[in-house]
C-alpha atoms as a PDB file:
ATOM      1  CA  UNK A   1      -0.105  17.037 -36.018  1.00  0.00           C
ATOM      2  CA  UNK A   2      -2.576  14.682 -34.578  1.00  0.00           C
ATOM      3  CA  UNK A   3      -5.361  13.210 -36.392  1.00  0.00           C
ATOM      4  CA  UNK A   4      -8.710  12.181 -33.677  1.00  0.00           C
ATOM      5  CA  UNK A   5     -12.077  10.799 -34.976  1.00  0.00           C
ATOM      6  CA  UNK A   6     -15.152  12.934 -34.457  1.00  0.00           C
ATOM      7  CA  UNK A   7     -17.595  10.507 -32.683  1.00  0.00           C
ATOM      8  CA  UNK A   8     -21.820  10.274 -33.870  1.00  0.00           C
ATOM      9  CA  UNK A   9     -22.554  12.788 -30.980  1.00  0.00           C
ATOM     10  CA  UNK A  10     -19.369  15.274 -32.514  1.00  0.00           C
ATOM     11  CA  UNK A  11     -17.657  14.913 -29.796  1.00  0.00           C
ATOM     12  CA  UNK A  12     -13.627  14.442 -30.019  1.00  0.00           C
ATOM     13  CA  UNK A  13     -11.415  13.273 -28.028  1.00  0.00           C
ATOM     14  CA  UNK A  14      -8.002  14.605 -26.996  1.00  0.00           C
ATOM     15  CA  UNK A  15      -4.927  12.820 -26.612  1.00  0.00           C
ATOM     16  CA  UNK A  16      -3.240  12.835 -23.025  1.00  0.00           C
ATOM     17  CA  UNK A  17      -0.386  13.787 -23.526  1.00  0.00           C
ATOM     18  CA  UNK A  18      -1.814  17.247 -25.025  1.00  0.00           C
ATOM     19  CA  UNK A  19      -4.176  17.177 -21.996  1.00  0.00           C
ATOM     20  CA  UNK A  20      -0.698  16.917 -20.075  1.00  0.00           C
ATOM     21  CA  UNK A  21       0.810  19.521 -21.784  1.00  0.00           C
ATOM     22  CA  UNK A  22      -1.939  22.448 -21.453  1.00  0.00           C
ATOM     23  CA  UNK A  23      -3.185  21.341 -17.960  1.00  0.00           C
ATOM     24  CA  UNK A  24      -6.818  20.268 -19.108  1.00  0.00           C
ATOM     25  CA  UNK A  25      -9.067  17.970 -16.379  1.00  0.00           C
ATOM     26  CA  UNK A  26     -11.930  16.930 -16.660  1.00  0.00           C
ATOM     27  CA  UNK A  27     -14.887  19.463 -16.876  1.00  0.00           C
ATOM     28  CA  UNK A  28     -12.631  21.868 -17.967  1.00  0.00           C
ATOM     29  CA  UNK A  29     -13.165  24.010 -21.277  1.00  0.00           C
ATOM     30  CA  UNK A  30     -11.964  24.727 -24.320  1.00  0.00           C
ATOM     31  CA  UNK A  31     -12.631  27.171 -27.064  1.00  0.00           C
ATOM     32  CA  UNK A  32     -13.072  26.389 -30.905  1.00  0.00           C
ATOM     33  CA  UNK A  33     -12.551  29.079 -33.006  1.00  0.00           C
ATOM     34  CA  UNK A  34     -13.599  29.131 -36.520  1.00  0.00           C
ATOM     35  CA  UNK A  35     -10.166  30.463 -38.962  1.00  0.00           C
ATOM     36  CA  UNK A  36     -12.478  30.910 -41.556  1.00  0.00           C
ATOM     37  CA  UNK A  37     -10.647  27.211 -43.171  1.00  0.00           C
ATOM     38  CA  UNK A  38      -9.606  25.399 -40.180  1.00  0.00           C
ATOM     39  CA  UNK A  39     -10.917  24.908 -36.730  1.00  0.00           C
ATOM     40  CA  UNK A  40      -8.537  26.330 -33.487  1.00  0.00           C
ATOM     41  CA  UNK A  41      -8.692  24.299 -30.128  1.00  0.00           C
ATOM     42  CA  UNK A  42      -7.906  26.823 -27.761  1.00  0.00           C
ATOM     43  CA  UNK A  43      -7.253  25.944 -23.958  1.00  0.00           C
ATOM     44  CA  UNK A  44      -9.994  28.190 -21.581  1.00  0.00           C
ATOM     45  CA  UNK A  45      -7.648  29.813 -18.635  1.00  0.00           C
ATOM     46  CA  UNK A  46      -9.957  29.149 -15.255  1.00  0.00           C
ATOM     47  CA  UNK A  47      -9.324  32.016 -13.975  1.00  0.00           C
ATOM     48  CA  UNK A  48      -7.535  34.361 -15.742  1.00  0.00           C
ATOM     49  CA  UNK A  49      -6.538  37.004 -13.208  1.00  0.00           C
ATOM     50  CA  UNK A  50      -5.156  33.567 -10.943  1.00  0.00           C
ATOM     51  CA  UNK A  51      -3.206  32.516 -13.940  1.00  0.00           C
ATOM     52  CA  UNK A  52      -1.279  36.036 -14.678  1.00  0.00           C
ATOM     53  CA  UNK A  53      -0.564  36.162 -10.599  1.00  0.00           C
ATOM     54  CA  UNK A  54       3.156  36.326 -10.071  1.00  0.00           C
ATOM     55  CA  UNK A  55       4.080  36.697 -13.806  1.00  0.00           C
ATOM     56  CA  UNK A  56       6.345  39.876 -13.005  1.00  0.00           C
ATOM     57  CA  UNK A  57       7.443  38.167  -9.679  1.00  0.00           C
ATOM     58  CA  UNK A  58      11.334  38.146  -9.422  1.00  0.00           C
ATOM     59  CA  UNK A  59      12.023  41.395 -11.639  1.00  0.00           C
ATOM     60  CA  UNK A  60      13.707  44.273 -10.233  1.00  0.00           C
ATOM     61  CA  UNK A  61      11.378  46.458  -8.187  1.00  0.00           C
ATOM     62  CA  UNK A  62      10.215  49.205 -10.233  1.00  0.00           C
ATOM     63  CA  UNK A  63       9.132  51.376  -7.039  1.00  0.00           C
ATOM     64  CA  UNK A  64      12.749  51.073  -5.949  1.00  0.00           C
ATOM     65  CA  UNK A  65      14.113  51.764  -8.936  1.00  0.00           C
ATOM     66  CA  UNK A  66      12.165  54.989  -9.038  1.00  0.00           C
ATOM     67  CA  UNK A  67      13.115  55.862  -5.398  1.00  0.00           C
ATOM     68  CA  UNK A  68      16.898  55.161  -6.208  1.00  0.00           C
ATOM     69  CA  UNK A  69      16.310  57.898  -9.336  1.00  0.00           C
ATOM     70  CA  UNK A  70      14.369  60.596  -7.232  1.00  0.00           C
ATOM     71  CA  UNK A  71      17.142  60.280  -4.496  1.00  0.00           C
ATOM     72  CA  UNK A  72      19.895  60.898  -7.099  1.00  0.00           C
ATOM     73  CA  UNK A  73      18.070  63.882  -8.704  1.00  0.00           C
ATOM     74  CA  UNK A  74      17.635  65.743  -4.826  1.00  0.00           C
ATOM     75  CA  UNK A  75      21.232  64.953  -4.547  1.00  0.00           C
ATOM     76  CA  UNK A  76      22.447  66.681  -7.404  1.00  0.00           C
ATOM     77  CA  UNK A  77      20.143  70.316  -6.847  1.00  0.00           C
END
């Protein structure tokens, strides 16, 4: 847990190494949502459809897969 200081304009400051560790620059947002008793920081994705880009890269190819089935089925009629 880390404990920052909210300044007179509210504004807070966050540590660098959890600026580090969620990729946050400068200019970049974040969202605060209210838990009904605590506050949530959570880190704004700039683009989302950018970030998900390559997420099922590396997998087994699913069309191939599919290809490989079809082929066995017309081999067995």
């Amino acid at each position: 847990m880390t404990t920052v200081r909210i300044s007179t304009k509210g504004q807070i400051v966050l540590p660098a190494d959890l600026r580090r560790r969620y990729g946050l620059k400068p200019g970049g947002e974040v969202q605060i949502v209210d838990a009904e008793d605590h506050l949530v920081v959570v880190p704004r994705a700039d683009s989302p459809i950018r970030d998900l880009r390559g997420l099922l890269r590396g997998g087994d190819s699913l069309t191939a897969a599919l290809l490989a089935a079809r082929k066995t089925e017309r081999e067995r009629e």
